[in-house]
PDB file of N, CA and C in Angstrom:
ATOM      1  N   UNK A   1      -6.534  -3.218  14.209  1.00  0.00           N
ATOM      2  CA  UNK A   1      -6.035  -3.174  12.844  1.00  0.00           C
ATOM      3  C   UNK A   1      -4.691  -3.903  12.811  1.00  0.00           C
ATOM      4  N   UNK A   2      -4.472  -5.092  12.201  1.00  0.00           N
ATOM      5  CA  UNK A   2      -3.518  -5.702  11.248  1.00  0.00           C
ATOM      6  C   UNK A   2      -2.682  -4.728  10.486  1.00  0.00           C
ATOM      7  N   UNK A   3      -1.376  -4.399  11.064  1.00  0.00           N
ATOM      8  CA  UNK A   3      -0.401  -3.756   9.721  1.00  0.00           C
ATOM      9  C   UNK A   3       0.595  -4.715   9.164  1.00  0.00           C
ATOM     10  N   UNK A   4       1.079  -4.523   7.943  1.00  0.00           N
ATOM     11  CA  UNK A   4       2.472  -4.871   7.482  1.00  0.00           C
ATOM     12  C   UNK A   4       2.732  -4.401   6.793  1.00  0.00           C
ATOM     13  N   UNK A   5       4.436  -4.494   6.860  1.00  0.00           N
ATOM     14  CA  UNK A   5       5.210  -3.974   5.871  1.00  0.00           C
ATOM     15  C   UNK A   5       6.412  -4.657   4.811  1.00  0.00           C
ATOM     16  N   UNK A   6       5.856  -4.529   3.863  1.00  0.00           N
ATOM     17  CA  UNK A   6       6.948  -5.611   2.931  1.00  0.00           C
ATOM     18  C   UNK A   6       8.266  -4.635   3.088  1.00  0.00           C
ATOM     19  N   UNK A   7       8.950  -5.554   2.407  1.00  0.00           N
ATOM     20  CA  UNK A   7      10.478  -5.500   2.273  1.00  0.00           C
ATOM     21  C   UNK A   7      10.943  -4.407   2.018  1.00  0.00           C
ATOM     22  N   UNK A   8       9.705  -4.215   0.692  1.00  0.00           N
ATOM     23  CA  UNK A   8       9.878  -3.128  -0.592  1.00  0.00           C
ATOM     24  C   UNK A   8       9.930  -1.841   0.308  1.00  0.00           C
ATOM     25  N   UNK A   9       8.459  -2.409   0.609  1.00  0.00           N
ATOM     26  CA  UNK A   9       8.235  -0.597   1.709  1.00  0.00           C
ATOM     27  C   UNK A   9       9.214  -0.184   2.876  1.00  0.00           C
ATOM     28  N   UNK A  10       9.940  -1.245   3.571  1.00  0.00           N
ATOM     29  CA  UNK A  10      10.826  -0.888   4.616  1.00  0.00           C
ATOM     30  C   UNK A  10      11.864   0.020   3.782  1.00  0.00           C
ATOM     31  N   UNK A  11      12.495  -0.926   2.672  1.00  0.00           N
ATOM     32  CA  UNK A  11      13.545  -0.361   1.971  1.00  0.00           C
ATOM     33  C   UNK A  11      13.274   1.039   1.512  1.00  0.00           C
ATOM     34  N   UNK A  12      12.423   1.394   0.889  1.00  0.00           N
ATOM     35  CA  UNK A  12      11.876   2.386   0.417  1.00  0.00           C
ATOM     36  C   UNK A  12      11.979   3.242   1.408  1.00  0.00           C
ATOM     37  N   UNK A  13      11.984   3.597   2.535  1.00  0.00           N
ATOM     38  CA  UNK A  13      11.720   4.682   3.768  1.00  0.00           C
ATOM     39  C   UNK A  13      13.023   4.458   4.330  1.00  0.00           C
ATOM     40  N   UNK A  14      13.955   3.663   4.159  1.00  0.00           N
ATOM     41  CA  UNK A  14      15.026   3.889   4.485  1.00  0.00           C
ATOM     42  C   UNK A  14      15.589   4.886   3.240  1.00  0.00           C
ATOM     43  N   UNK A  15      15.437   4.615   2.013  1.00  0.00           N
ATOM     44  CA  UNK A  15      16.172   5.148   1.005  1.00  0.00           C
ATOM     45  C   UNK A  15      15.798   6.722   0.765  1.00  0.00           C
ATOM     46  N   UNK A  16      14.242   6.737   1.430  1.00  0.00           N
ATOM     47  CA  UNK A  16      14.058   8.649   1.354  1.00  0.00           C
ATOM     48  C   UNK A  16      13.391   8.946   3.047  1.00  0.00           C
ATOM     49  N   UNK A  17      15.073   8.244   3.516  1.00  0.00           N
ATOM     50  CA  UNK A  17      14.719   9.087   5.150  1.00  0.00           C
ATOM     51  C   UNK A  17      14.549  10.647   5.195  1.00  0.00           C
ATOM     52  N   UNK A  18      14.756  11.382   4.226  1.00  0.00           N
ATOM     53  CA  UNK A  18      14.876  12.563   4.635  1.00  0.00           C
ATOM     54  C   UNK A  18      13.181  13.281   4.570  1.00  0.00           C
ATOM     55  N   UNK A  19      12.225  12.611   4.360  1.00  0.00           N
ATOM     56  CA  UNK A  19      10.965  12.329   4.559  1.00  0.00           C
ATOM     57  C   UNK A  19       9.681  11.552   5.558  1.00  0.00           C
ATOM     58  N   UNK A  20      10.756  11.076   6.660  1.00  0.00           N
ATOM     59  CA  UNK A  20      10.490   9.917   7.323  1.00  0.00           C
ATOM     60  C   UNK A  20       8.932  10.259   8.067  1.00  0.00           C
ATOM     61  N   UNK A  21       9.129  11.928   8.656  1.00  0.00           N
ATOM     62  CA  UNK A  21       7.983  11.943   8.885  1.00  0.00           C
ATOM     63  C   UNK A  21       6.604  12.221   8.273  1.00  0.00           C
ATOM     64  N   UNK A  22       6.810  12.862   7.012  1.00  0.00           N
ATOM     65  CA  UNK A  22       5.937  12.866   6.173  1.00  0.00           C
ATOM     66  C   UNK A  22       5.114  11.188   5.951  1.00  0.00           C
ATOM     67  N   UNK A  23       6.182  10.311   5.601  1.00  0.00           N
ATOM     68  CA  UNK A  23       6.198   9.075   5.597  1.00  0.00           C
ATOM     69  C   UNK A  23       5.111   8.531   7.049  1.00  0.00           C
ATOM     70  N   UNK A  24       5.786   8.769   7.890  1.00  0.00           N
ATOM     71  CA  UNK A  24       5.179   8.424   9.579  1.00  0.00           C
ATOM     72  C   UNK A  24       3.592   8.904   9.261  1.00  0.00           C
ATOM     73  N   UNK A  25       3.326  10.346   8.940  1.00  0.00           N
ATOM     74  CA  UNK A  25       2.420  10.692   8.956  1.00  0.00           C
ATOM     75  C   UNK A  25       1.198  10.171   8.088  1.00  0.00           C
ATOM     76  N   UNK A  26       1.679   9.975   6.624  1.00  0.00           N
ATOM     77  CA  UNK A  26       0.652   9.111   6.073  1.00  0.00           C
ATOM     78  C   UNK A  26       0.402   8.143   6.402  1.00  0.00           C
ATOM     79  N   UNK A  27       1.354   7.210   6.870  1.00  0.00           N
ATOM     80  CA  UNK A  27       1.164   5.897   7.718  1.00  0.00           C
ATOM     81  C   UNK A  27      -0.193   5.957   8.125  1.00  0.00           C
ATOM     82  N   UNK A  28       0.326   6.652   9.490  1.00  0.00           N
ATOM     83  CA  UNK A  28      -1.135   6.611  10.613  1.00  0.00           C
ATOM     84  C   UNK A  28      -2.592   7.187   9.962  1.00  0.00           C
ATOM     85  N   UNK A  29      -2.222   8.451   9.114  1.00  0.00           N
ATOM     86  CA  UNK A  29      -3.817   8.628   8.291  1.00  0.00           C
ATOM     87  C   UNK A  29      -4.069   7.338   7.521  1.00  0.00           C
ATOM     88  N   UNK A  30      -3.731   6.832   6.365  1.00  0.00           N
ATOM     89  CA  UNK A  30      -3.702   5.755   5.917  1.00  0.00           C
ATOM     90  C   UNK A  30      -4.448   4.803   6.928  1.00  0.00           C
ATOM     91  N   UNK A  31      -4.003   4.107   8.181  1.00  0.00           N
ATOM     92  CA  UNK A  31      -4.448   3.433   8.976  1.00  0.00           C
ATOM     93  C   UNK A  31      -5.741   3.236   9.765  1.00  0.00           C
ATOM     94  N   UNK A  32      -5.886   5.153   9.704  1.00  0.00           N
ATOM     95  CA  UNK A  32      -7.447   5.269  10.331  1.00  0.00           C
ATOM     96  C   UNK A  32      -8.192   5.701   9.600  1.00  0.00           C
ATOM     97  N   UNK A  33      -8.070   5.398   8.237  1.00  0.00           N
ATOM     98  CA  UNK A  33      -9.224   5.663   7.266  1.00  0.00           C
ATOM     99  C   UNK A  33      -8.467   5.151   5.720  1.00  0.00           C
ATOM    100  N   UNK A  34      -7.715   3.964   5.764  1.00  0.00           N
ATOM    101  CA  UNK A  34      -7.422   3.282   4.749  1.00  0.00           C
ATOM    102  C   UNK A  34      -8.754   3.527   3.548  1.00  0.00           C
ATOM    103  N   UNK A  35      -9.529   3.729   3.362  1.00  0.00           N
ATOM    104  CA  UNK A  35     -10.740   3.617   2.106  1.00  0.00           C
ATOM    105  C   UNK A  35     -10.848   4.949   2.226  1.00  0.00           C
ATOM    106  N   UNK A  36     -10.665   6.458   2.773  1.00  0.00           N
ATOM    107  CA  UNK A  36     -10.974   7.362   2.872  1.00  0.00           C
ATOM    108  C   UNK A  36      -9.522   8.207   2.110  1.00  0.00           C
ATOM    109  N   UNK A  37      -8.777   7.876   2.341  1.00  0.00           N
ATOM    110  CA  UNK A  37      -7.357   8.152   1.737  1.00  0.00           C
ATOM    111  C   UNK A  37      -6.925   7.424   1.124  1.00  0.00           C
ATOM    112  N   UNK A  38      -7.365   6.211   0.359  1.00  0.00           N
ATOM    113  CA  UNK A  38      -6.739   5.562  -0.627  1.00  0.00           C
ATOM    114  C   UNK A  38      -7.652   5.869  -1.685  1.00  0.00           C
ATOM    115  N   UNK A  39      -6.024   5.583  -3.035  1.00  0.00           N
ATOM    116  CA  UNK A  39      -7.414   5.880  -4.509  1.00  0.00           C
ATOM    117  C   UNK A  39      -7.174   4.607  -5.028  1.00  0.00           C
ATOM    118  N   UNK A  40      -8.270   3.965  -5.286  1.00  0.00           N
ATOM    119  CA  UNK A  40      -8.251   2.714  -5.865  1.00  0.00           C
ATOM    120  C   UNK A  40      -7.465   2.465  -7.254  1.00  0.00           C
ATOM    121  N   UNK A  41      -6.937   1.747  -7.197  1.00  0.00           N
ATOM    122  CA  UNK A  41      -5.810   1.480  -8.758  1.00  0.00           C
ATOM    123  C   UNK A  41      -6.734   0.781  -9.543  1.00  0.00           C
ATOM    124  N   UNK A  42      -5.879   1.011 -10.914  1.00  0.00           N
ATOM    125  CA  UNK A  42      -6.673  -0.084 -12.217  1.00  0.00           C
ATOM    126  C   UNK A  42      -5.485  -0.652 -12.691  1.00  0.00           C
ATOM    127  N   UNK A  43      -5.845  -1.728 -13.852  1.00  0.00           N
ATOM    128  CA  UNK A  43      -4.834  -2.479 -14.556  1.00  0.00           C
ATOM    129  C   UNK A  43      -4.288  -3.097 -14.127  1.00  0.00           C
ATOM    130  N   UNK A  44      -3.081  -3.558 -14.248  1.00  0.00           N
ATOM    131  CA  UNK A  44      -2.013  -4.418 -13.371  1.00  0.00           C
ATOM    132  C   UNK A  44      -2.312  -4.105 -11.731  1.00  0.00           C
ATOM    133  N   UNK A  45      -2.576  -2.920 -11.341  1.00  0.00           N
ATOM    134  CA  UNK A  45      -2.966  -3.008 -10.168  1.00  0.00           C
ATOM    135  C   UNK A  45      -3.621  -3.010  -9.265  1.00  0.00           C
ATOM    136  N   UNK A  46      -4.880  -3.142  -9.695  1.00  0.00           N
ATOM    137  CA  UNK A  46      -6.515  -3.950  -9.907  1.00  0.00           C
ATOM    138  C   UNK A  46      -6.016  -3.950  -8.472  1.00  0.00           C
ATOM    139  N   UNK A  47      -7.353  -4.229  -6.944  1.00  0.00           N
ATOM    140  CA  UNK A  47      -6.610  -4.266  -5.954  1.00  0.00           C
ATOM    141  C   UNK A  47      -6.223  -3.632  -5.362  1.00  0.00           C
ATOM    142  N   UNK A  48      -4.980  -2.970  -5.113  1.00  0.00           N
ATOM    143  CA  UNK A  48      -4.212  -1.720  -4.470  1.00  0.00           C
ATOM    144  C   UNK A  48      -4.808  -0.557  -4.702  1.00  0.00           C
ATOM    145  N   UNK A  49      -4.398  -0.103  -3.481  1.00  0.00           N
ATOM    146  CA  UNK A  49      -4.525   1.635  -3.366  1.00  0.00           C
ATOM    147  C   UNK A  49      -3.488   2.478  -3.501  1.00  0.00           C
ATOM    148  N   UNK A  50      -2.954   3.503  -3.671  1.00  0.00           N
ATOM    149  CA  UNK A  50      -2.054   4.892  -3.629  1.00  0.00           C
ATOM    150  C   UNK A  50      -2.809   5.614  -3.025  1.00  0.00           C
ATOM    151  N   UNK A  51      -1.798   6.395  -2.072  1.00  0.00           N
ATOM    152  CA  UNK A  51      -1.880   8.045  -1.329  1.00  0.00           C
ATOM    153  C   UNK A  51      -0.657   8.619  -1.778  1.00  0.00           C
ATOM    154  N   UNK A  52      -0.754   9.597  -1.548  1.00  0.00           N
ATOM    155  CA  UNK A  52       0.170  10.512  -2.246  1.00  0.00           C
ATOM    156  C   UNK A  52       1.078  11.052  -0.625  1.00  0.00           C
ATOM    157  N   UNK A  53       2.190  11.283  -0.663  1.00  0.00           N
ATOM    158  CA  UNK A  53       2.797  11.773   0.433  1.00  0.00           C
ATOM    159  C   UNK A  53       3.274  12.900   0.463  1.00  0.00           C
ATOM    160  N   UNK A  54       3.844  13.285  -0.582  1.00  0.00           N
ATOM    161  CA  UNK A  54       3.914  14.544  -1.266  1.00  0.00           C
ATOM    162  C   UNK A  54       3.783  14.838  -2.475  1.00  0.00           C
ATOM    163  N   UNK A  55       3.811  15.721  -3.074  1.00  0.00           N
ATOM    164  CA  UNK A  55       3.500  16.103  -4.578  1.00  0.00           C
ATOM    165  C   UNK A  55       4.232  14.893  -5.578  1.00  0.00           C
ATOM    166  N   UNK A  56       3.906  13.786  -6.125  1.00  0.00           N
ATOM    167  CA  UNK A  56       4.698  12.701  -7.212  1.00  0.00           C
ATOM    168  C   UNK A  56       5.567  12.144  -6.238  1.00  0.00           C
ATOM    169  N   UNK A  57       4.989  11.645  -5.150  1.00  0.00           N
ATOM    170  CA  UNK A  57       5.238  10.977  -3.617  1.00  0.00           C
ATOM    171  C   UNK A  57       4.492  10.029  -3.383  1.00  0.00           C
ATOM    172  N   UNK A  58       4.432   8.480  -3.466  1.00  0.00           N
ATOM    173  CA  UNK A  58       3.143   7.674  -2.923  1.00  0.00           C
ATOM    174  C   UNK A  58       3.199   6.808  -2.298  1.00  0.00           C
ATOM    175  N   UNK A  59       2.515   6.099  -1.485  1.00  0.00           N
ATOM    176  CA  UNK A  59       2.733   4.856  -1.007  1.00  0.00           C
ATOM    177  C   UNK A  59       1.634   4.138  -1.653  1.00  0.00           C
ATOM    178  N   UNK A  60       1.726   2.757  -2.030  1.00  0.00           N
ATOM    179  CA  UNK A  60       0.584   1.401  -2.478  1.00  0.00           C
ATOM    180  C   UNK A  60       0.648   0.705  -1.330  1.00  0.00           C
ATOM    181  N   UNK A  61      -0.804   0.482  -1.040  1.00  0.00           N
ATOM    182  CA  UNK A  61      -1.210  -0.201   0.005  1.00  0.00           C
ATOM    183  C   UNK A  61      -1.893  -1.306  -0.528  1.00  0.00           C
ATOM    184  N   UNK A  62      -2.678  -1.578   0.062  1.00  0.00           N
ATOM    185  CA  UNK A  62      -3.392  -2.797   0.645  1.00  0.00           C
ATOM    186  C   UNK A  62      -4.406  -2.968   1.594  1.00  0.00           C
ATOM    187  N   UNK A  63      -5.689  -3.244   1.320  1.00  0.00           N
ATOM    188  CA  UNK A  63      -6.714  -3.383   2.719  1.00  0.00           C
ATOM    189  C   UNK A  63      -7.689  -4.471   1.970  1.00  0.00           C
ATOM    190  N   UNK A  64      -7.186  -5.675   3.019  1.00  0.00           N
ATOM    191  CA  UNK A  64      -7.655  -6.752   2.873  1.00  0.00           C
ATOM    192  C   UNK A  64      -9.427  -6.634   2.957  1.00  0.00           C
ATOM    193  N   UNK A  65      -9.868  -6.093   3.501  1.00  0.00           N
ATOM    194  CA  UNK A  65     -11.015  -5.933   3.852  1.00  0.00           C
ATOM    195  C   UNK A  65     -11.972  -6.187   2.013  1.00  0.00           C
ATOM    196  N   UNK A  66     -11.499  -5.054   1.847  1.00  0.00           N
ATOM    197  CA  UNK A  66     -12.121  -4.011   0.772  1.00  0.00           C
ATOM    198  C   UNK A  66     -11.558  -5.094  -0.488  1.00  0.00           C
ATOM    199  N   UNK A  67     -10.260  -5.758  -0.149  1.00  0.00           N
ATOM    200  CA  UNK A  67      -9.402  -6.243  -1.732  1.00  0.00           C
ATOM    201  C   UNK A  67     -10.574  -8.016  -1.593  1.00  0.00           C
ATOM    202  N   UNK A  68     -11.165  -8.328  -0.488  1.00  0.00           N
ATOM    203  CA  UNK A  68     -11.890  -9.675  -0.439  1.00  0.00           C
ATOM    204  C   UNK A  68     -13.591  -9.477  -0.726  1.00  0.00           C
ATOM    205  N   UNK A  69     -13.807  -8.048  -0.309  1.00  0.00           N
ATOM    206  CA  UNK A  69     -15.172  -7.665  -0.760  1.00  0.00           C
ATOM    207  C   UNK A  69     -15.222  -7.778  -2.147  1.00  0.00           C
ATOM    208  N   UNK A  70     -14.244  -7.161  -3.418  1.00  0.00           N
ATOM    209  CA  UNK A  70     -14.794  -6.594  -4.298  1.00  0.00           C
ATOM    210  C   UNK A  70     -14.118  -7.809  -5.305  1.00  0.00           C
ATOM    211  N   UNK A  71     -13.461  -8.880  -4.251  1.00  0.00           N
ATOM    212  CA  UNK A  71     -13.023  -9.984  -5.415  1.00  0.00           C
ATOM    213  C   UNK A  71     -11.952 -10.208  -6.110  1.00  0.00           C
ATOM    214  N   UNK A  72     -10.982  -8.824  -5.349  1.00  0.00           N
ATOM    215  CA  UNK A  72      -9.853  -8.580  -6.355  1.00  0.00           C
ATOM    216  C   UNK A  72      -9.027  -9.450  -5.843  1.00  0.00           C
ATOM    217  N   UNK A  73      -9.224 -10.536  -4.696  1.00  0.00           N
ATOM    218  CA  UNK A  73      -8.012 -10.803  -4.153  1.00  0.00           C
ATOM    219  C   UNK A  73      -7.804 -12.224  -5.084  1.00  0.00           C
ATOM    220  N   UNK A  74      -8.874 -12.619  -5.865  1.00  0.00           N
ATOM    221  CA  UNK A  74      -8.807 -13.755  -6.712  1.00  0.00           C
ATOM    222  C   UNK A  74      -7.304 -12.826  -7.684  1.00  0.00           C
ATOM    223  N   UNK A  75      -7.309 -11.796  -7.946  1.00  0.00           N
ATOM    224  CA  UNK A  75      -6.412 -10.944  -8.652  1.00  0.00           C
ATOM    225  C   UNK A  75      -4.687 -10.812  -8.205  1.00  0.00           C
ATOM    226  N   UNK A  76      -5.005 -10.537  -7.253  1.00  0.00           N
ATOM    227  CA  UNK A  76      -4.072  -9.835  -6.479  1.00  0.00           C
ATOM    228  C   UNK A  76      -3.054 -11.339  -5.816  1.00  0.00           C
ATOM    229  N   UNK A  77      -3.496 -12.311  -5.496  1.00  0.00           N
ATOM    230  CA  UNK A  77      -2.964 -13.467  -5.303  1.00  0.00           C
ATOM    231  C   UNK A  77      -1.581 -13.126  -4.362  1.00  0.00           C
ATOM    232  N   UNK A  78      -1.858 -12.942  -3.110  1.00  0.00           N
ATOM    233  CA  UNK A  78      -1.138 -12.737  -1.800  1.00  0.00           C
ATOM    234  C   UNK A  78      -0.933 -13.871  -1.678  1.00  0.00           C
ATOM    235  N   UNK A  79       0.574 -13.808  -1.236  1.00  0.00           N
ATOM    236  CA  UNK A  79       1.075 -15.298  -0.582  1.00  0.00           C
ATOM    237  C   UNK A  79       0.273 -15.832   0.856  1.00  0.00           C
ATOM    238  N   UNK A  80       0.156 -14.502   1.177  1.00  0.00           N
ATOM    239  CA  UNK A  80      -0.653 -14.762   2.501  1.00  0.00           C
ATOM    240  C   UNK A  80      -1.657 -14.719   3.153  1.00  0.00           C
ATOM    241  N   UNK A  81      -2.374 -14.603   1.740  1.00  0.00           N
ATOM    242  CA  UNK A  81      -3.774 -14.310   1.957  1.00  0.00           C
ATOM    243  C   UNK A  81      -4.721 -14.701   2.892  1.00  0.00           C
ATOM    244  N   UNK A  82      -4.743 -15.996   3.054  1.00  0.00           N
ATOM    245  CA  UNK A  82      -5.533 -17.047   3.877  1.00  0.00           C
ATOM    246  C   UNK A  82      -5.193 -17.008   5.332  1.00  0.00           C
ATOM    247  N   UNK A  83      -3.997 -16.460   5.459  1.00  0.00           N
ATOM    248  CA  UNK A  83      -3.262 -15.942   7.112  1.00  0.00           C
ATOM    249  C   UNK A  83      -3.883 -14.443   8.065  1.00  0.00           C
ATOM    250  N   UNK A  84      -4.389 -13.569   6.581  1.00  0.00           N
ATOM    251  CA  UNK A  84      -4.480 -11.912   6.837  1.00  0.00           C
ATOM    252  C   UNK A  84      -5.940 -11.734   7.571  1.00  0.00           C
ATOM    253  N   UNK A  85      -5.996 -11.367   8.220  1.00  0.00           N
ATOM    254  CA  UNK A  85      -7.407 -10.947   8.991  1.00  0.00           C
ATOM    255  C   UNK A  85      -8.359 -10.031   7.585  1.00  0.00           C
ATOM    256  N   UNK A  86      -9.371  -9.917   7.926  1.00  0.00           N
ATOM    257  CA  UNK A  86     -10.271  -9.146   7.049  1.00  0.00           C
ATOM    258  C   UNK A  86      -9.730  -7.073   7.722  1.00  0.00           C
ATOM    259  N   UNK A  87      -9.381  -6.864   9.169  1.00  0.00           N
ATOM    260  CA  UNK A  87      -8.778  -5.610   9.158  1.00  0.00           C
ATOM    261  C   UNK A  87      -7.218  -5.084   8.692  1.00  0.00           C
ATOM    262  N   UNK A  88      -6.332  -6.168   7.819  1.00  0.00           N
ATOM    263  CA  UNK A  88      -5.521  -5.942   7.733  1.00  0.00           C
ATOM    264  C   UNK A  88      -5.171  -4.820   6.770  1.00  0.00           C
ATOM    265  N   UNK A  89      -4.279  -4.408   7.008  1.00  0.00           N
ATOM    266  CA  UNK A  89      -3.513  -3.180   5.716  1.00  0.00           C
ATOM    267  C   UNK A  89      -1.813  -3.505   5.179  1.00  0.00           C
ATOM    268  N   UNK A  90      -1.757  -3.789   4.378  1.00  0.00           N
ATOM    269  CA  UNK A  90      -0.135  -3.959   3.716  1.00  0.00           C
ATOM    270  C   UNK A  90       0.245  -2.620   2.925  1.00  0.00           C
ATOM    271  N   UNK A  91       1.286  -2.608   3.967  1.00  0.00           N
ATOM    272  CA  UNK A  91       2.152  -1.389   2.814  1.00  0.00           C
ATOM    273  C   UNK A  91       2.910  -1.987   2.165  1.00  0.00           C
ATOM    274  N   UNK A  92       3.079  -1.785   0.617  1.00  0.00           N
ATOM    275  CA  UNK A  92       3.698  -2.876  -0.473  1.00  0.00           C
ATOM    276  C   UNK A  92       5.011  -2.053  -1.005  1.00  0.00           C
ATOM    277  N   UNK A  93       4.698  -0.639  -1.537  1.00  0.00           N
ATOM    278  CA  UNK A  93       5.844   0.024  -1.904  1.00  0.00           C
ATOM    279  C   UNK A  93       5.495   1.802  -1.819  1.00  0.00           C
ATOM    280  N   UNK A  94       6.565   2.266  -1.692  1.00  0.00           N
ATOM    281  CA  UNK A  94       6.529   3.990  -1.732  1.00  0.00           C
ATOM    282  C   UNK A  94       7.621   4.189  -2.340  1.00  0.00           C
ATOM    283  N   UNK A  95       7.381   5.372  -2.816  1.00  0.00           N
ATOM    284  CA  UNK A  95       8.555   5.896  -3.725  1.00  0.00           C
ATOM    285  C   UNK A  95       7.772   7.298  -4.463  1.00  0.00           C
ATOM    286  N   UNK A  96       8.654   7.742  -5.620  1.00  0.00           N
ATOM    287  CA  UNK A  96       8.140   8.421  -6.841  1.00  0.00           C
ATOM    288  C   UNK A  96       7.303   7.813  -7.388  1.00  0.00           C
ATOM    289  N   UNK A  97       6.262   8.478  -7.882  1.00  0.00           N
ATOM    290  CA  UNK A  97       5.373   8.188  -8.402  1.00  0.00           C
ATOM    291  C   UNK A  97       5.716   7.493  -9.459  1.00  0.00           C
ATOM    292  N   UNK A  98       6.613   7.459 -10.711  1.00  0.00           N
ATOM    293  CA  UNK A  98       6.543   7.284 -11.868  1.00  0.00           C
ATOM    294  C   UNK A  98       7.477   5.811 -11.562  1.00  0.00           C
ATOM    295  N   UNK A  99       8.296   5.711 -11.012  1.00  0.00           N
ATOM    296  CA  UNK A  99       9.522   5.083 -10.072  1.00  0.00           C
ATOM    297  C   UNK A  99       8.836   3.377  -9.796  1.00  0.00           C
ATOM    298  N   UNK A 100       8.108   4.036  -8.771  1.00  0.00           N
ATOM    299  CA  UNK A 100       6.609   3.154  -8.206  1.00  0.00           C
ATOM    300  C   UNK A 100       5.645   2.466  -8.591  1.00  0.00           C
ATOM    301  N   UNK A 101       4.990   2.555  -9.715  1.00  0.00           N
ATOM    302  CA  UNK A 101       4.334   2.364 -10.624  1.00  0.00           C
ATOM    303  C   UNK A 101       5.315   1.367 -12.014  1.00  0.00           C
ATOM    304  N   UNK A 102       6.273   1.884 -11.735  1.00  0.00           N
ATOM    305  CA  UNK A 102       7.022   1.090 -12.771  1.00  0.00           C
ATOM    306  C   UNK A 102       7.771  -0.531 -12.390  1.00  0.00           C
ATOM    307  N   UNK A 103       7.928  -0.566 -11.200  1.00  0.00           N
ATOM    308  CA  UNK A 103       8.134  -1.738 -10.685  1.00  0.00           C
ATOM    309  C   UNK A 103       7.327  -2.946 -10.254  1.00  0.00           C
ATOM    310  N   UNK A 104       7.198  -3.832 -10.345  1.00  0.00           N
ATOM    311  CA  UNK A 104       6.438  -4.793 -10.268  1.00  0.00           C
ATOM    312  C   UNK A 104       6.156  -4.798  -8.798  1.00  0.00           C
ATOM    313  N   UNK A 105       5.080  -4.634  -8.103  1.00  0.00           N
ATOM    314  CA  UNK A 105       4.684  -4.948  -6.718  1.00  0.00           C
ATOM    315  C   UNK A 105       4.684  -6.207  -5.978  1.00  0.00           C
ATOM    316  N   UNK A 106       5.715  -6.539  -4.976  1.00  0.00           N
ATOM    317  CA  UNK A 106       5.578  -7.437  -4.623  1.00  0.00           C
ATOM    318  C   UNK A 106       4.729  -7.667  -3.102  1.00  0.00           C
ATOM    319  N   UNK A 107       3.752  -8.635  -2.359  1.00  0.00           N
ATOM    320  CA  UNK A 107       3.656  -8.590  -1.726  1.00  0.00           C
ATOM    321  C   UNK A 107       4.271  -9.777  -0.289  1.00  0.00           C
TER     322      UNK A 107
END
C-alpha cells in the first residue's frame, strides 16, 4: 500500500496533537480496509471518503483504486494522478467536521 500525506493533513495533526493517537489509530484502520471504513462523499466531493475519529472528528481520504474504478478521478483531477499506483491512499485533510468540509480540499 501507497500512503500520502498532504500538507493539509500533516498540518492538521500537528494543530490537534492532543489526539495524535486517536489520529495514529484511524490511520492504520483506514489503511487496512480503506473501502470498509470510508463513507463515500457527494457533491463537491464526489471522490473522497470521511472516517470519523471522534464524535464531529474526520479525516478525507483518498483511494486511488476505487476513485479510477468509479471514474471520479476524471472529477477529482489530482496533480498526481498519473504518478499514484492503483493501491494508493491520500490523506487530504482532518479536522472538525463542519471546519473540514468547509474548506476547499487540496490534493
Amino acid at each position: 500500500m501507497n500512503i500520502k500525506f498532504s500538507s493539509d493533513f500533516k498540518n492538521g495533526v500537528k494543530k490537534h496533537s492532543s489526539i495524535n493517537k486517536n489520529i495514529q489509530n484511524k490511520v492504520d484502520m483506514i489503511i487496512s480496509d480503506p473501502i470498509g471504513l470510508g463513507e463515500p462523499l457527494k457533491g463537491n466531493f464526489r471522490g473522497f471518503y470521511s472516517a470519523p475519529v471522534k464524535k464531529n472528528f474526520i479525516i478525507i481520504f483518498l483511494y486511488c483504486y476505487v476513485c479510477r474504478k468509479k471514474g471520479d478521478n476524471n472529477i477529482v483531477l489530482c496533480n498526481d494522478c498519473q504518478d499514484c499506483l492503483d493501491d494508493t491512499i491520500k490523506f487530504v485533510a482532518i479536522g472538525p467536521h463542519d471546519k473540514t468540509y468547509a474548506t476547499k480540499i487540496k490534493q
